[in-house]
Protein backbone atom coordinates (compact mmCIF):
# COMPACT_ATOMS: atom_id res chain seq x y z
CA UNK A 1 75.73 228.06 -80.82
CA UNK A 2 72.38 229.56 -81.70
CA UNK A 3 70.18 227.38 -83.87
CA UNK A 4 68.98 228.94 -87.22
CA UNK A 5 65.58 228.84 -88.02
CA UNK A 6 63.63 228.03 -91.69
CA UNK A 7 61.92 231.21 -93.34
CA UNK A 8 58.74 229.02 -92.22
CA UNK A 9 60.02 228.67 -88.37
CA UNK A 10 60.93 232.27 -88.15
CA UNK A 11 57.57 233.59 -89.74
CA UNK A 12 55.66 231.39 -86.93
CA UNK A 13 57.82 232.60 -84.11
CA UNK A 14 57.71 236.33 -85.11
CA UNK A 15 53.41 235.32 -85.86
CA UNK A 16 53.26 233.94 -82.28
CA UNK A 17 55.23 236.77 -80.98
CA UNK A 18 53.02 239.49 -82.72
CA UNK A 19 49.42 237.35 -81.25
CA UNK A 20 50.95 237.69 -77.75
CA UNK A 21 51.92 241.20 -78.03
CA UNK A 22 48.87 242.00 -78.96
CA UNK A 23 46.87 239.89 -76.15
CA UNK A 24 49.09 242.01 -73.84
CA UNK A 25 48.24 245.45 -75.53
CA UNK A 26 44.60 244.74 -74.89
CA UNK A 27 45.76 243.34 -71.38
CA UNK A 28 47.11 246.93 -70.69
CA UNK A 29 43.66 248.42 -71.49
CA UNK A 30 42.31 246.25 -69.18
CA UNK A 31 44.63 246.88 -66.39
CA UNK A 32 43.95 250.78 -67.08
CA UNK A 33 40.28 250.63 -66.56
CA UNK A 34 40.59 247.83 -63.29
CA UNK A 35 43.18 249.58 -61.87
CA UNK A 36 42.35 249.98 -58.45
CA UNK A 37 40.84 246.21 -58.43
CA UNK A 38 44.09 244.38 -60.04
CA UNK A 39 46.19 246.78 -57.54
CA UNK A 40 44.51 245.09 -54.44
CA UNK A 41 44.88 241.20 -56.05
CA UNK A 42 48.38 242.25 -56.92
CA UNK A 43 49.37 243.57 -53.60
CA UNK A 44 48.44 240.15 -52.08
CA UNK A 45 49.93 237.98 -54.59
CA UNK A 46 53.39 239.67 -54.04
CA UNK A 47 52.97 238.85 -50.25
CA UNK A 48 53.14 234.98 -51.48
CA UNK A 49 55.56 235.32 -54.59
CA UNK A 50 57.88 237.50 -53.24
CA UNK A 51 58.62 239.90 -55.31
CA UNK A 52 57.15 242.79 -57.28
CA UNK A 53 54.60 242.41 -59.89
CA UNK A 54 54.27 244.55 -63.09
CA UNK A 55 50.29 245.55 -63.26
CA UNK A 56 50.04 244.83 -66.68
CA UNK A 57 51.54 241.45 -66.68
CA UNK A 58 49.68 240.25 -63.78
CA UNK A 59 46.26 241.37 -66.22
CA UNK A 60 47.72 239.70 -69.16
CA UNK A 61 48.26 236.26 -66.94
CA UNK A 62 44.66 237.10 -65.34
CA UNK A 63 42.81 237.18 -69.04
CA UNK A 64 44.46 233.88 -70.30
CA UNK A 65 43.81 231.85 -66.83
CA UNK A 66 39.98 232.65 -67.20
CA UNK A 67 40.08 231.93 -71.00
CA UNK A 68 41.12 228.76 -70.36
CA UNK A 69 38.83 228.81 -67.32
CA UNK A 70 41.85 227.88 -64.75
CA UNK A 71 41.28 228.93 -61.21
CA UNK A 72 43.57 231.12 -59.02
CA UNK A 73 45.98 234.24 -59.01
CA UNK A 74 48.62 234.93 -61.63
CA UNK A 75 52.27 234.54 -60.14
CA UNK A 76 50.75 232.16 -56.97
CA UNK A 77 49.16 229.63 -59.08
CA UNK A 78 50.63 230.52 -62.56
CA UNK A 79 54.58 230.35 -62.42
CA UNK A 80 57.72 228.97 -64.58
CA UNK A 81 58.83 225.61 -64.30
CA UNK A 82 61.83 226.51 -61.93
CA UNK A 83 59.95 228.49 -59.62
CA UNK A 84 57.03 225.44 -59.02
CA UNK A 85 60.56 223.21 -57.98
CA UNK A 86 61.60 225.89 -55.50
CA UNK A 87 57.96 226.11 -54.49
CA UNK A 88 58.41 222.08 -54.15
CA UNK A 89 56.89 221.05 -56.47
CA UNK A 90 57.14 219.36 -59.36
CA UNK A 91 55.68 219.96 -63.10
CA UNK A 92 54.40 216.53 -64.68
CA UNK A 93 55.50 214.68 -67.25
CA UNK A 94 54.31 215.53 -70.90
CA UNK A 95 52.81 218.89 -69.86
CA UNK A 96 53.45 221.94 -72.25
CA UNK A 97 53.25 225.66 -69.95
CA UNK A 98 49.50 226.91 -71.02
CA UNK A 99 49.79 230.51 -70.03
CA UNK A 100 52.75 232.93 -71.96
CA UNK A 101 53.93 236.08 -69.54
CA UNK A 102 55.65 239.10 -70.76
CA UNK A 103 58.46 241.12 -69.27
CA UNK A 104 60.18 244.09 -70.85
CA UNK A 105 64.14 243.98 -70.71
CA UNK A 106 65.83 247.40 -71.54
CA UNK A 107 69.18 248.67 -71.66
CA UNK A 108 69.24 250.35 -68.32
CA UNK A 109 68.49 247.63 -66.65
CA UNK A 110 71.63 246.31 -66.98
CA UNK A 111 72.87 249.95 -65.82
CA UNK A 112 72.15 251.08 -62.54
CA UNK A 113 73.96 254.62 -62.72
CA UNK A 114 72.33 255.45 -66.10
CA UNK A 115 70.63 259.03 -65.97
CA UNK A 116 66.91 259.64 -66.32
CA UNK A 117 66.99 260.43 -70.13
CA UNK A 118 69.36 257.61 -70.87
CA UNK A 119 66.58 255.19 -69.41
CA UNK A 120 63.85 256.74 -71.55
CA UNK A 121 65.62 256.42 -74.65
CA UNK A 122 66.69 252.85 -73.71
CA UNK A 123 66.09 250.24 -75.72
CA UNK A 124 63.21 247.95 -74.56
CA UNK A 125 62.38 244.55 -75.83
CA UNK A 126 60.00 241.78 -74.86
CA UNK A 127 60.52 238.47 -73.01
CA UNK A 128 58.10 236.05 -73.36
CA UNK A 129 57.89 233.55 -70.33
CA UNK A 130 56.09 230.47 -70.35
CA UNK A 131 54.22 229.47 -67.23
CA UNK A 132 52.45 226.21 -66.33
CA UNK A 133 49.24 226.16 -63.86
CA UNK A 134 48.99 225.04 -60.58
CA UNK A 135 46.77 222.06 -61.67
CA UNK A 136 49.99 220.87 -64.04
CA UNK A 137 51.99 220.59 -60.91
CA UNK A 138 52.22 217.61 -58.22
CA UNK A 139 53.63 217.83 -54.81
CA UNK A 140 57.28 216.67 -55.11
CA UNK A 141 57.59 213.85 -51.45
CA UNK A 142 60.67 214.04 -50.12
CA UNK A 143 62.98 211.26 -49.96
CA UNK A 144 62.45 210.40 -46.50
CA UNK A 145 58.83 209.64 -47.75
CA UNK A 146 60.03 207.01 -50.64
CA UNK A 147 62.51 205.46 -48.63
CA UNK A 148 59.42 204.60 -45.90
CA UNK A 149 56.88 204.01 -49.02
CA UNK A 150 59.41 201.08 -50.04
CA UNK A 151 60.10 199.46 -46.94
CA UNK A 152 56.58 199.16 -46.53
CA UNK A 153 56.40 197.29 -49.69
């Protein structure tokens, strides 16, 4: 069951929403005019992460990690909770995720067969992901490693 919000809560969350879009429309500016630089970082980040990277979001994650004057590459040293455990490692205690990422969901892609016009007159919404820094993170030991730890003691 969904949880309602307060007028109050709702106007915050749609104010929050509205500061990141924006961050993110002057992120796409500054994607457009570093193009060519952002294309080279991204194409090495992917090599670690994995998996593609939308320009724009990579520049978005880029501005906010040198606002807050945190060191590394978007998606390698910025990522969501659940992929820093499958990276093994483990998000501590008490943090909050300092860095917001944004990924448009649209109607056809949930369709794979849908027709070039159908997917320009999908729908398209924003998903805002919250990522914690690589500095919020601790190596996770493996249990080998605690069992020897405590004999020892």
């Amino acid at each position: 069951m969904k949880k309602q919000l307060s007028t109050e809560e709702l106007a915050a969350w749609k104010a929050e929403r509205e500061q990141t879009l924006s961050g993110y429309r002057a992120a796409k500016q500054f994607a457009e005019a570093n193009k060519d630089n952002l294309m080279k970082q991204i194409a090495a980040a992917e090599i670690g992460f994995g998996k593609p990277i939308s320009l724009w979001s990579f520049a978005f994650v880029l501005q906010q990690m040198q606002e807050q004057g945190l060191e590394g590459v978007p998606y390698l040293h910025a990522r969501t909770y659940q992929e820093w455990k499958r990276a093994g490692r483990q998000v501590r205690r008490g943090e909050t995720a300092k860095l917001i990422s944004v990924t448009w969901i649209g109607e056809e892609d949930k369709n794979v067969n849908a027709s070039e016009t159908d997917k320009q007159n999908a729908k398209h919404y924003p998903k805002l992901t919250r990522l914690f820094h690589h500095s919020q993170t601790a190596e996770v030991k493996e249990e080998n490693e605690k069992e020897g730890e405590d004999a020892k003691d």
